[in-house]
Protein backbone atom coordinates (compact mmCIF):
# COMPACT_ATOMS: atom_id res chain seq x y z
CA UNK A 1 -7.98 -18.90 -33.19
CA UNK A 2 -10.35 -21.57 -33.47
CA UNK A 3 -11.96 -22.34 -36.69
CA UNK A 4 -15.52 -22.43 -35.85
CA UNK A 5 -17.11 -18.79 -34.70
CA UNK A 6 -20.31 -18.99 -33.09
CA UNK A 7 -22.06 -15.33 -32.84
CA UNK A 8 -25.72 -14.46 -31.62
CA UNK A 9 -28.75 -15.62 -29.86
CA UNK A 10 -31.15 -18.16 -30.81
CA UNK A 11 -34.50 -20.36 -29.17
CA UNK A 12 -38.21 -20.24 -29.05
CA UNK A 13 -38.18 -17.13 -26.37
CA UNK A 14 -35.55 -15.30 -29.18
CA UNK A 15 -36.33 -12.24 -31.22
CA UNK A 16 -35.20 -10.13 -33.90
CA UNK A 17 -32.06 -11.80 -33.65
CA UNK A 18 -29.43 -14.54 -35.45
CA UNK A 19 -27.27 -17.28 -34.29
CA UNK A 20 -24.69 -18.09 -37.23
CA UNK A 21 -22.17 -20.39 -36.56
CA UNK A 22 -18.88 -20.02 -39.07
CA UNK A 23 -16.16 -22.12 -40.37
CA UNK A 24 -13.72 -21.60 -42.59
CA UNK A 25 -12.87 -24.25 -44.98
CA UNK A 26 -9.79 -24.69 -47.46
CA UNK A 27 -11.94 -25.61 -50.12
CA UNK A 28 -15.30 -26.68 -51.20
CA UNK A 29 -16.73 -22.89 -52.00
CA UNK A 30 -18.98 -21.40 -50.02
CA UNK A 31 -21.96 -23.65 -47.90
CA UNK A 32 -24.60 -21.21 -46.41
CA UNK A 33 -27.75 -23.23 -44.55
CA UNK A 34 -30.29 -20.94 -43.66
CA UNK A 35 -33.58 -21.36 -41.07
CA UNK A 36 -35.75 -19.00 -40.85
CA UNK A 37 -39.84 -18.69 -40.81
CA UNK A 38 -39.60 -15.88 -43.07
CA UNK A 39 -37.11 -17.26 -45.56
CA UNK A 40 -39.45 -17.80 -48.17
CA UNK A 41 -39.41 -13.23 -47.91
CA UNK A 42 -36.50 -12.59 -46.90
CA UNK A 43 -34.18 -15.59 -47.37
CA UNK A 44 -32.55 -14.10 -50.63
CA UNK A 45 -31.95 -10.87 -48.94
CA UNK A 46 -30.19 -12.10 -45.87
CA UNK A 47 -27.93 -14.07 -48.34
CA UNK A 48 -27.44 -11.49 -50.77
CA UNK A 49 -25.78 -9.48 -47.14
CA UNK A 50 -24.01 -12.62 -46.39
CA UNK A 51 -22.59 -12.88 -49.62
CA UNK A 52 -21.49 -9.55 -49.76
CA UNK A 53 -19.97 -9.81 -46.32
CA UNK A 54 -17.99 -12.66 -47.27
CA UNK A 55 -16.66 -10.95 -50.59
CA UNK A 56 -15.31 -8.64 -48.56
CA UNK A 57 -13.40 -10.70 -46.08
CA UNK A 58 -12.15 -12.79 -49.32
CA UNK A 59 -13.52 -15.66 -47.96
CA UNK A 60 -13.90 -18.08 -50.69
CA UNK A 61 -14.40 -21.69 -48.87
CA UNK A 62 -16.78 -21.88 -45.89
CA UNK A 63 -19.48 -23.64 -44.30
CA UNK A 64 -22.34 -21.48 -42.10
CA UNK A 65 -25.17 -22.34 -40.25
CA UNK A 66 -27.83 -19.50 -39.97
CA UNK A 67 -30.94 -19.16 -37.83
CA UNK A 68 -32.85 -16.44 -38.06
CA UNK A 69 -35.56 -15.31 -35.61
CA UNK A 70 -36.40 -12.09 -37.73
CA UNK A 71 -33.20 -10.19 -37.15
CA UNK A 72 -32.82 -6.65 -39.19
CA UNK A 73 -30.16 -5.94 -41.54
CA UNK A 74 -27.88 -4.31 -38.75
CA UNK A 75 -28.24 -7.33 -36.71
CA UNK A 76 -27.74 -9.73 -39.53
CA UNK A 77 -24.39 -7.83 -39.89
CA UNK A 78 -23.09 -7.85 -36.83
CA UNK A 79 -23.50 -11.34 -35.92
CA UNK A 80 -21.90 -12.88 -39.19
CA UNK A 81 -19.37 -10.44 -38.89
CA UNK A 82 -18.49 -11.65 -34.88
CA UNK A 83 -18.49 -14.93 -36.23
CA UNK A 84 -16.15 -14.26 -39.14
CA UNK A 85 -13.54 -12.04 -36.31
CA UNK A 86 -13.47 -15.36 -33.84
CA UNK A 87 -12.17 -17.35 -36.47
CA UNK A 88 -9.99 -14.74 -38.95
CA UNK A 89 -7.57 -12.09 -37.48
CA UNK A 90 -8.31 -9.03 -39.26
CA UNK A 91 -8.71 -4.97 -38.86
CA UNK A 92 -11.54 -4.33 -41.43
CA UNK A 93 -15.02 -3.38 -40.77
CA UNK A 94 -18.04 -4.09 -41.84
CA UNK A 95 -19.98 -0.95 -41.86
CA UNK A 96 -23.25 -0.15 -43.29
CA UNK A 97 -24.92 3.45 -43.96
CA UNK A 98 -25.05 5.79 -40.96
CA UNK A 99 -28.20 7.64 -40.37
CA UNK A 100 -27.74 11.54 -41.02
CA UNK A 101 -28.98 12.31 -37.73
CA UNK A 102 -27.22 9.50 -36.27
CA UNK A 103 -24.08 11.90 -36.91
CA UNK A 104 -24.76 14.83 -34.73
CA UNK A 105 -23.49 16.23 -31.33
CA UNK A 106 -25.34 17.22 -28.05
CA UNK A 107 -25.54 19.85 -25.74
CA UNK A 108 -23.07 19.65 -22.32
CA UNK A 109 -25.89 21.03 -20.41
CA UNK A 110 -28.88 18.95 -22.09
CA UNK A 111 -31.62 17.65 -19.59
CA UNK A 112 -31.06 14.23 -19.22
CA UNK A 113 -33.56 13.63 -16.35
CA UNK A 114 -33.68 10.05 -17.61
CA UNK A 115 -31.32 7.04 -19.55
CA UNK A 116 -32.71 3.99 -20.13
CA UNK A 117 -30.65 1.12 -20.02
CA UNK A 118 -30.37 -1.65 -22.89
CA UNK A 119 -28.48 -5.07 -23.14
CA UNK A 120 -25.78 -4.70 -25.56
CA UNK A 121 -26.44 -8.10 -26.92
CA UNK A 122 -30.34 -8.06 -27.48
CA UNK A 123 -31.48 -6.28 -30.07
CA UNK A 124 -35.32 -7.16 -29.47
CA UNK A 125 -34.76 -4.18 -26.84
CA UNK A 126 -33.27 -1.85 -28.57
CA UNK A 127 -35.18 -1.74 -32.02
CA UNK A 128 -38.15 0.21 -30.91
CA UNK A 129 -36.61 1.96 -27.13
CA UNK A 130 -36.92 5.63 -28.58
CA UNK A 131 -40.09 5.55 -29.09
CA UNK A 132 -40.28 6.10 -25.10
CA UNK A 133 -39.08 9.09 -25.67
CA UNK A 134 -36.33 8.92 -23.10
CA UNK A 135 -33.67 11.51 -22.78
CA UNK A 136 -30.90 8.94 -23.32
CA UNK A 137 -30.41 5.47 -24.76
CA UNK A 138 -27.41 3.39 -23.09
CA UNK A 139 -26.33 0.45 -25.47
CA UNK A 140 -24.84 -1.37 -21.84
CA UNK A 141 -21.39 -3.98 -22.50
CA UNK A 142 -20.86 -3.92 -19.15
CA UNK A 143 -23.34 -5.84 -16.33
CA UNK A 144 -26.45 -6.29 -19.15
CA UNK A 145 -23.70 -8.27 -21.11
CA UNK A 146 -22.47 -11.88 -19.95
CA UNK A 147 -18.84 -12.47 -20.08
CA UNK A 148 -18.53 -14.79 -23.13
CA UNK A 149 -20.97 -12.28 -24.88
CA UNK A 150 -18.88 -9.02 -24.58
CA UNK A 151 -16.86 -9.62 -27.72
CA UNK A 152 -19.70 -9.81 -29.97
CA UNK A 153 -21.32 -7.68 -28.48
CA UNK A 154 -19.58 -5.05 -29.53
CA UNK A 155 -20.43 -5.23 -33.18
CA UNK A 156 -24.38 -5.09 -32.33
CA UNK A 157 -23.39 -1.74 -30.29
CA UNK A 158 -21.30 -0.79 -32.87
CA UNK A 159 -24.31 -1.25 -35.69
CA UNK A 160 -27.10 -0.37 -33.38
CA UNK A 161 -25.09 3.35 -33.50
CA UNK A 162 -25.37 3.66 -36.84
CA UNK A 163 -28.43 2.15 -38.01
CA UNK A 164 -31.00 2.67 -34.80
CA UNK A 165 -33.33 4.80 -34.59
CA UNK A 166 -32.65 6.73 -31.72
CA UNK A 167 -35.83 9.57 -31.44
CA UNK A 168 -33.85 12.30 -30.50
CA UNK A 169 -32.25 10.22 -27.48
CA UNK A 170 -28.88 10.82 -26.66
CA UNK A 171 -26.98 7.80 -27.36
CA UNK A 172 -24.62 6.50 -24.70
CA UNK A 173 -22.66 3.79 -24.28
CA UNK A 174 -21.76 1.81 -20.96
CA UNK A 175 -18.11 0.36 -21.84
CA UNK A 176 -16.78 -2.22 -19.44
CA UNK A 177 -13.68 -1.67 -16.59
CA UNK A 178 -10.40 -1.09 -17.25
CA UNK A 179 -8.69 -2.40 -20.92
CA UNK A 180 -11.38 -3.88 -22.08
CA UNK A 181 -13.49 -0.57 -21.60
CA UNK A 182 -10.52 1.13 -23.72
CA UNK A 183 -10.94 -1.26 -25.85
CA UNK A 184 -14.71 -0.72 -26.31
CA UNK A 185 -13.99 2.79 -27.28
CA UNK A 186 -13.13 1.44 -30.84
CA UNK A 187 -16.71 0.55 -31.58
CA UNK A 188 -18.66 3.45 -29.98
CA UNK A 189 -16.47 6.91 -30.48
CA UNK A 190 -15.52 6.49 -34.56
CA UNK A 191 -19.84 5.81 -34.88
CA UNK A 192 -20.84 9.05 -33.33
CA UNK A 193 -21.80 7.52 -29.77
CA UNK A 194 -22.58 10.88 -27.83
CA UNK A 195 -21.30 10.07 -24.11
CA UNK A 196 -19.65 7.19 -22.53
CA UNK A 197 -20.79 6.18 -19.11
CA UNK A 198 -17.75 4.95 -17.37
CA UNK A 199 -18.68 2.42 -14.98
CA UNK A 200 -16.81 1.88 -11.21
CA UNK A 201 -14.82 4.68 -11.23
CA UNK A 202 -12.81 5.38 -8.13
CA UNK A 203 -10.33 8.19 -9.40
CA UNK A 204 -9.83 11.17 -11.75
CA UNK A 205 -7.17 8.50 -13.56
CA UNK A 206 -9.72 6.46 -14.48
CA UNK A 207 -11.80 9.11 -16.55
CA UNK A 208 -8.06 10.61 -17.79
CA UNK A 209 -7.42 7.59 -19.59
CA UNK A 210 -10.76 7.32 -21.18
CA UNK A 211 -10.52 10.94 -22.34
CA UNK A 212 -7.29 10.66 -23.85
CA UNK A 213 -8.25 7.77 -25.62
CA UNK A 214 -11.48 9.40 -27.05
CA UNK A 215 -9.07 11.99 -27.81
CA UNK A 216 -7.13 10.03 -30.21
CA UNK A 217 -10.32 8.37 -31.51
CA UNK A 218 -12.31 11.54 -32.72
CA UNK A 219 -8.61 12.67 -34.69
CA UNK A 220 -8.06 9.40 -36.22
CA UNK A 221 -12.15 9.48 -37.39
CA UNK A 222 -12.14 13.35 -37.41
CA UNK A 223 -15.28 13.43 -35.58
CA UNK A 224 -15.80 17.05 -34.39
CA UNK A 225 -18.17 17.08 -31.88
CA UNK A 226 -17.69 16.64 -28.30
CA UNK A 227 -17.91 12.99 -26.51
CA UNK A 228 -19.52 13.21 -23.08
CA UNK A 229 -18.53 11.34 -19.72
CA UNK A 230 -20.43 9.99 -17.33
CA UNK A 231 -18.69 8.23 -14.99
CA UNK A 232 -20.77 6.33 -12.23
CA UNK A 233 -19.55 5.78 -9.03
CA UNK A 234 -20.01 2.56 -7.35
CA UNK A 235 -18.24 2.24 -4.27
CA UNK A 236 -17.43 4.00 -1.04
CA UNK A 237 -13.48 5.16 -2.18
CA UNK A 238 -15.62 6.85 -5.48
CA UNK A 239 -17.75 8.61 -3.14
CA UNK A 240 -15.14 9.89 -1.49
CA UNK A 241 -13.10 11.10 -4.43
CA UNK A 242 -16.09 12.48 -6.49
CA UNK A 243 -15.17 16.05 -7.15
CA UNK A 244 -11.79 14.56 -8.23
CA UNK A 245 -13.86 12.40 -10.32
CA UNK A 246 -16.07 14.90 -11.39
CA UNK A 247 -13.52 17.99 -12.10
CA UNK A 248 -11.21 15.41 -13.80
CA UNK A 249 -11.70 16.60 -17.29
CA UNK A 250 -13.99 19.20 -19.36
CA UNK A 251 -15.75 15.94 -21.20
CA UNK A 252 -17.03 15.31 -17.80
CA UNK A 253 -21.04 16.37 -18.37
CA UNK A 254 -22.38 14.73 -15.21
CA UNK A 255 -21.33 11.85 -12.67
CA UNK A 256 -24.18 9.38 -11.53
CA UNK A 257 -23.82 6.91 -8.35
CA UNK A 258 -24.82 3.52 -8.98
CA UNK A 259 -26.44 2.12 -5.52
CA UNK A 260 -26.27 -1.58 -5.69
CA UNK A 261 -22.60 -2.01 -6.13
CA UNK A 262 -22.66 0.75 -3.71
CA UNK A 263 -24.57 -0.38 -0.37
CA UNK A 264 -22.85 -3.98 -1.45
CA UNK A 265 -19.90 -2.24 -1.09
CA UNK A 266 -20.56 -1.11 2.32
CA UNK A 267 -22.02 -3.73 3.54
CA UNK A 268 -26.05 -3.19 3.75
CA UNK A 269 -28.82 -3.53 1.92
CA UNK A 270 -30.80 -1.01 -0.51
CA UNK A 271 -33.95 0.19 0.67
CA UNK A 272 -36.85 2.24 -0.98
CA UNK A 273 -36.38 5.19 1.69
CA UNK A 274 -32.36 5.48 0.83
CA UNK A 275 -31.21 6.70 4.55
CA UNK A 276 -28.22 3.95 3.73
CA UNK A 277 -27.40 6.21 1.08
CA UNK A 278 -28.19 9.15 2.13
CA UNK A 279 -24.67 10.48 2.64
CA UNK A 280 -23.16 8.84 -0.50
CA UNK A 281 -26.11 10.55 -3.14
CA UNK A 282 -25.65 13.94 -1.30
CA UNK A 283 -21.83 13.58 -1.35
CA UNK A 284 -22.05 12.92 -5.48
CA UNK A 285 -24.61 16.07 -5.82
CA UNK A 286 -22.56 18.24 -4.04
CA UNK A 287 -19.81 17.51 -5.81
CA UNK A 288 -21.16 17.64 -9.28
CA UNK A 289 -22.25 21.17 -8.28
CA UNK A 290 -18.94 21.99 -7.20
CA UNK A 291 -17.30 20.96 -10.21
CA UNK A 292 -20.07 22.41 -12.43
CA UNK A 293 -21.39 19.21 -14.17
CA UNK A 294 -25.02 17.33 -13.57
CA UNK A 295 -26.12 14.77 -10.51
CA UNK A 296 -27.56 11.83 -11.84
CA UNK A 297 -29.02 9.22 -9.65
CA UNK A 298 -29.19 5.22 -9.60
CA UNK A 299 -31.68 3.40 -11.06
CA UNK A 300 -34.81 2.09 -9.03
CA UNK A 301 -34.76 -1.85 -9.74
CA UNK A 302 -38.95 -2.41 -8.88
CA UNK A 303 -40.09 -1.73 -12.19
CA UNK A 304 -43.81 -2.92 -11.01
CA UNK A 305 -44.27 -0.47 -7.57
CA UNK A 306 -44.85 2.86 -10.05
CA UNK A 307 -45.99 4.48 -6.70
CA UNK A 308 -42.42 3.78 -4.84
CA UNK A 309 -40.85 5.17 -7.84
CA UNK A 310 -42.28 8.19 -7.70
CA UNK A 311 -41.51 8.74 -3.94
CA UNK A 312 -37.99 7.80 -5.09
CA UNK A 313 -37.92 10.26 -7.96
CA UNK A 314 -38.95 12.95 -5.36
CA UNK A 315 -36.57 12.54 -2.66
CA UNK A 316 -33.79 12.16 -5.52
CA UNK A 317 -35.13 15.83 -6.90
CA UNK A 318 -35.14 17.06 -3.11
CA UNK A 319 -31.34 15.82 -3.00
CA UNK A 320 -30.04 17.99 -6.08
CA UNK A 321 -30.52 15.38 -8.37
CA UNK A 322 -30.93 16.12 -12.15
CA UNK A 323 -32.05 13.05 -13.32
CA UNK A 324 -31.98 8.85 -12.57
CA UNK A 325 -31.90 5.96 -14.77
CA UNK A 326 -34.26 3.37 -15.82
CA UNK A 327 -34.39 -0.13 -16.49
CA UNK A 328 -38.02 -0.52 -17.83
CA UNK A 329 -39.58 1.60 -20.51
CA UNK A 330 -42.36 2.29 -18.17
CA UNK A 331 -40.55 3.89 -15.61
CA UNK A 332 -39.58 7.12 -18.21
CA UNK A 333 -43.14 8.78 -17.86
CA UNK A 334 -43.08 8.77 -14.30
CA UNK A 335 -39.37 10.24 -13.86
CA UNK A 336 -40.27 12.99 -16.61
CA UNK A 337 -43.23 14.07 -14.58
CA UNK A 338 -41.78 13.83 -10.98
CA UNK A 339 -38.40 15.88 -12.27
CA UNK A 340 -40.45 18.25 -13.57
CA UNK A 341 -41.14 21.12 -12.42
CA UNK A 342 -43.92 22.02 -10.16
CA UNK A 343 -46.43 24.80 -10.55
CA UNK A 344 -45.37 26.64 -7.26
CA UNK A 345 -41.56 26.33 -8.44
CA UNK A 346 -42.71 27.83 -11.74
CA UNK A 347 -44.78 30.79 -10.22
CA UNK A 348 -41.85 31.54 -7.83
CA UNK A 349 -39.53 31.29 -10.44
CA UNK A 350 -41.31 33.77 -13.03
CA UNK A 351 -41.37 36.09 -10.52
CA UNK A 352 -38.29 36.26 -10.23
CA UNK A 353 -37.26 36.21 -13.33
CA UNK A 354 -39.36 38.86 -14.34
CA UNK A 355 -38.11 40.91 -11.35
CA UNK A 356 -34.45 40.69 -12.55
CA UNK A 357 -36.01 41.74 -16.60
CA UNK A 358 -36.88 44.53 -14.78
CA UNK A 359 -34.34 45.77 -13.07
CA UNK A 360 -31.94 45.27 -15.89
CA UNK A 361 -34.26 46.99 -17.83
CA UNK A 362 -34.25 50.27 -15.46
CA UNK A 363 -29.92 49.43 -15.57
CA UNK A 364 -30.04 48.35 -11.79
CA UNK A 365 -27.16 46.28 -10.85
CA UNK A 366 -29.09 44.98 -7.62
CA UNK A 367 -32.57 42.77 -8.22
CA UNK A 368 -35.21 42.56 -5.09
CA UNK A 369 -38.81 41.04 -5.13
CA UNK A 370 -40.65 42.49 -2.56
CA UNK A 371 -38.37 42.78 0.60
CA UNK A 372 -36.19 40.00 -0.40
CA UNK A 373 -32.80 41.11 -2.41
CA UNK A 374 -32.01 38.16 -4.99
CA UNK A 375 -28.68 37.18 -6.09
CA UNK A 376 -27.32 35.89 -8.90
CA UNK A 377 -27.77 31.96 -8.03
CA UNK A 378 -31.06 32.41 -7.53
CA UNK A 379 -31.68 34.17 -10.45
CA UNK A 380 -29.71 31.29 -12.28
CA UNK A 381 -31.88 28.98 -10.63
CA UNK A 382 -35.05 30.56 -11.76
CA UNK A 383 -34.17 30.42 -15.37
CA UNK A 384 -32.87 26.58 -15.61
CA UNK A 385 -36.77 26.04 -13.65
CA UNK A 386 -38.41 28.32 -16.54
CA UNK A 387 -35.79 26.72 -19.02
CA UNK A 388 -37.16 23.09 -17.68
CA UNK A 389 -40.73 23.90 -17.85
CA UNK A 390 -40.74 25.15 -21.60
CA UNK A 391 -38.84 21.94 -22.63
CA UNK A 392 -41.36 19.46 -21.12
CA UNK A 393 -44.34 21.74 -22.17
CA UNK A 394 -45.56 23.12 -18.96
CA UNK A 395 -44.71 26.79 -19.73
CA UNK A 396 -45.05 28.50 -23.07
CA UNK A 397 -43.07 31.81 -24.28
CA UNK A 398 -45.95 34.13 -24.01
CA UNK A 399 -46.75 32.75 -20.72
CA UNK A 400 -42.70 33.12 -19.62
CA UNK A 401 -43.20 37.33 -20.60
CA UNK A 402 -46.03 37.41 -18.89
C-alpha cells in the first residue's frame, strides 16, 4: 500500500465536496491542515469528525491535507475514510446514523416509469435529486464513475444510502461488471440499497451470481426485505437471451436495454426514431412480459430537445414499455406525463372495469361490454391503467366507482 491516500474532488468548478490527502506517519501526533471558505463555521466541526474518525482507526501519527468546497457530514466521511483504506488495510467501517426511512423495502410491482441517473463520485448531484420527485435514484459506479475513482467511490455510495434524502425514490445502485460489481455489493446491500441494476448482462449466470451474493449479504446484515434486480442489457447476445435473463431469478423486478452500448454493439448509430432498435426494445418487452417482470427503456441522451423526448417517451409506451431512464432532472416531468395514462385509456378502462364489478356482482363467471366478451388480460389491463391513473393523480376513488 502506499502511504499517501488521496480521496475526493477539488477546484474552482467543485461543490459540496472534499479532497483530503492522508499520510500516515510513525510519529509526530496528529497534523490536520484545513482550507475551507467556511472554516471560520464549520472548521471545528469538520475536525471534531476527523478526529473522531481517526480515534477509531487508532491512528495516532499523521499528516492530512483538507480542502473543503462545502462538503456535508456524509461526504466529509467518506472521503477521509477512502483516504485512510488506500493507505491502511483494514475491515472496519465508518458508519454514521441511517435515516429511519432510509431502512425500508419496496414493492416488486412499484411504478418505476422513471430512474434518474447520478455519478457515484459527485455528491453536488445527489444532495438535492429527490426533490424531482423521480421514481428511482441510481447512485451509478459503473460508466458515471472514472476508473481510478471507483474505489472511493464506493464509500460516497455507501454514505449517500444512509444519510440522503431520498423523497420517497427508490434507491438503486448501478454496480460495475463482473468481480468488481460483486464486490460493490458490500457497500450497497448491508445499507438498505433497494435494487441493483446490473449492467451488460448477457446471461441468466450473470444475475445468479449477483443474487446469491445478495443472498449472503442480507443474512450476514439480517436485512429482511427484498433486493431488486435490474439487469440492463447492452448488447446483441443479451437481446437474444433476455427471457433467460429476465426469468433467471424471483429478485428479477424488471430488465431495461441500454441503447448506446447496444447499436455500438451492432454496428450503427442511435437515432431519435429508434427503427435500429426496433427489434432489440420489442425483443426485451416481450420478454419481460413473458417472464412476468417490468420493460424499462434506455435513456434519451438530448437533455435540451424536451419535444424529441416526448415523441421518444411515446413510441417507448406504444412498445410495452413501463418506464425509461433519465440523465437530467428535467427530463422526469416529461416521462411522468407521457407514461401516463391518457384520458381515452382511462374512460375505456373504467368501463371495463366497472363491467367486470358487475358481473361479479350478479356471480357471472363471463364479463362482456356491449357486444364485446372481455377476458381476463384485459380486465388485468384495465385495472394496472386505473391503478396508474390514481397514483399520478389523474383519477380519484369516487371517480374510479363511478
Amino acid at each position: 500500500m502506499d502511504n499517501t491516500g488521496y480521496a475526493g474532488n477539488k477546484g474552482n468548478d467543485v461543490r459540496s465536496d472534499l479532497f483530503v490527502s492522508f499520510t500516515k506517519k510513525e510519529s509526530g501526533g496528529r497534523k490536520i491542515h484545513l482550507k475551507s471558505k467556511v472554516k471560520t463555521l464549520f472548521g471545528n466541526s469538520i475536525d471534531a469528525l476527523v478526529q473522531q474518525m481517526l480515534d477509531y482507526f487508532a491512528i495516532e501519527h499523521c499528516e492530512m491535507e483538507i480542502e473543503d468546497s462545502g462538503a456535508l457530514e456524509f461526504v466529509i466521511a467518506a472521503r477521509v475514510e477512502a483516504a485512510i483504506k488506500k493507505v491502511i488495510n483494514t475491515d472496519k467501517e465508518f458508519l454514521l446514523p441511517q435515516r429511519d426511512e432510509n431502512k425500508t423495502g419496496t414493492e416488486k410491482e412499484r411504478f418505476r416509469f422513471s430512474r434518474l441517473y447520478l455519478p457515484g463520485n459527485s455528491p453536488k448531484l445527489m444532495i438535492n435529486a429527490g426533490v424531482h420527485k423521480p421514481n428511482g435514484l441510481i447512485l451509478d459506479l459503473e460508466d458515471a464513475v472514472a476508473p481510478d475513482k471507483k474505489f472511493e467511490a464506493r464509500f460516497l455510495v455507501r454514505n449517500a444510502l444512509r444519510s440522503l434524502h431520498f423523497y420517497g425514490a427508490e434507491r438503486m445502485v448501478r454496480i460495475n461488471q463482473g468481480d468488481a460489481g460483486l464486490e460493490d455489493l458490500d457497500f450497497a446491500v448491508p445499507h438498505h440499497a433497494n435494487l441493483i441494476l446490473i449492467p451488460k448482462c448477457e446471461s441468466a449466470e450473470d444475475v445468479i451470481k449477483v443474487d446469491e451474493k445478495i443472498a449472503v449479504l442480507r443474512g450476514l446484515h439480517q436485512i429482511d426485505h427484498p433486493v431488486w434486480l435490474m439487469p440492463i442489457i447492452e448488447s446483441a447476445k443479451g437481446v437474444i437471451n433476455a427471457y433467460q435473463i429476465a426469468s433467471a431469478s424471483p429478485n428479477v423486478s424488471s430488465i431495461a436495454i441500454g441503447l448506446e452500448d447496444y447499436t455500438a454493439d451492432i454496428g450503427t448509430r442511435r437515432t431519435n426514431e429508434g427503427t435500429e432498435s426496433f427489434f432489440a426494445r420489442s425483443m426485451v418487452v416481450n420478454a419481460a412480459r413473458a417472464a412476468g417482470v417490468q420493460p424499462i427503456d434506455s435513456v434519451f441522451s438530448d437533455v435540451s430537445d424536451m419535444e424529441a423526448l416526448a415523441a421518444n417517451v411515446k413510441r417507448s409506451k406504444a412498445l410495452g414499455f413501463d418506464g425509461m431512464g433519465c440523465i437530467h432532472p428535467r427530463q422526469i416531468k416529461v416521462i411522468h406525463e407521457n407514461f401516463a395514462p391518457e384520458p381515452q385509456e382511462i374512460e375505456k378502462a373504467l368501463k371495463i372495469y366497472r363491467a367486470f364489478k358487475e358481473a361479479e356482482a350478479k356471480g357471472l363467471g363471463v364479463v362482456s361490454l356491449g357486444s364485446k366478451m372481455i377476458d381476463p388480460p384485459v380486465v388485468k389491463r384495465a385495472l394496472t391503467t386505473i391503478n396508474l391513473a390514481l397514483k399520478t393523480g389523474l383519477l380519484t376513488d369516487e371517480e374510479t366507482e363511478g
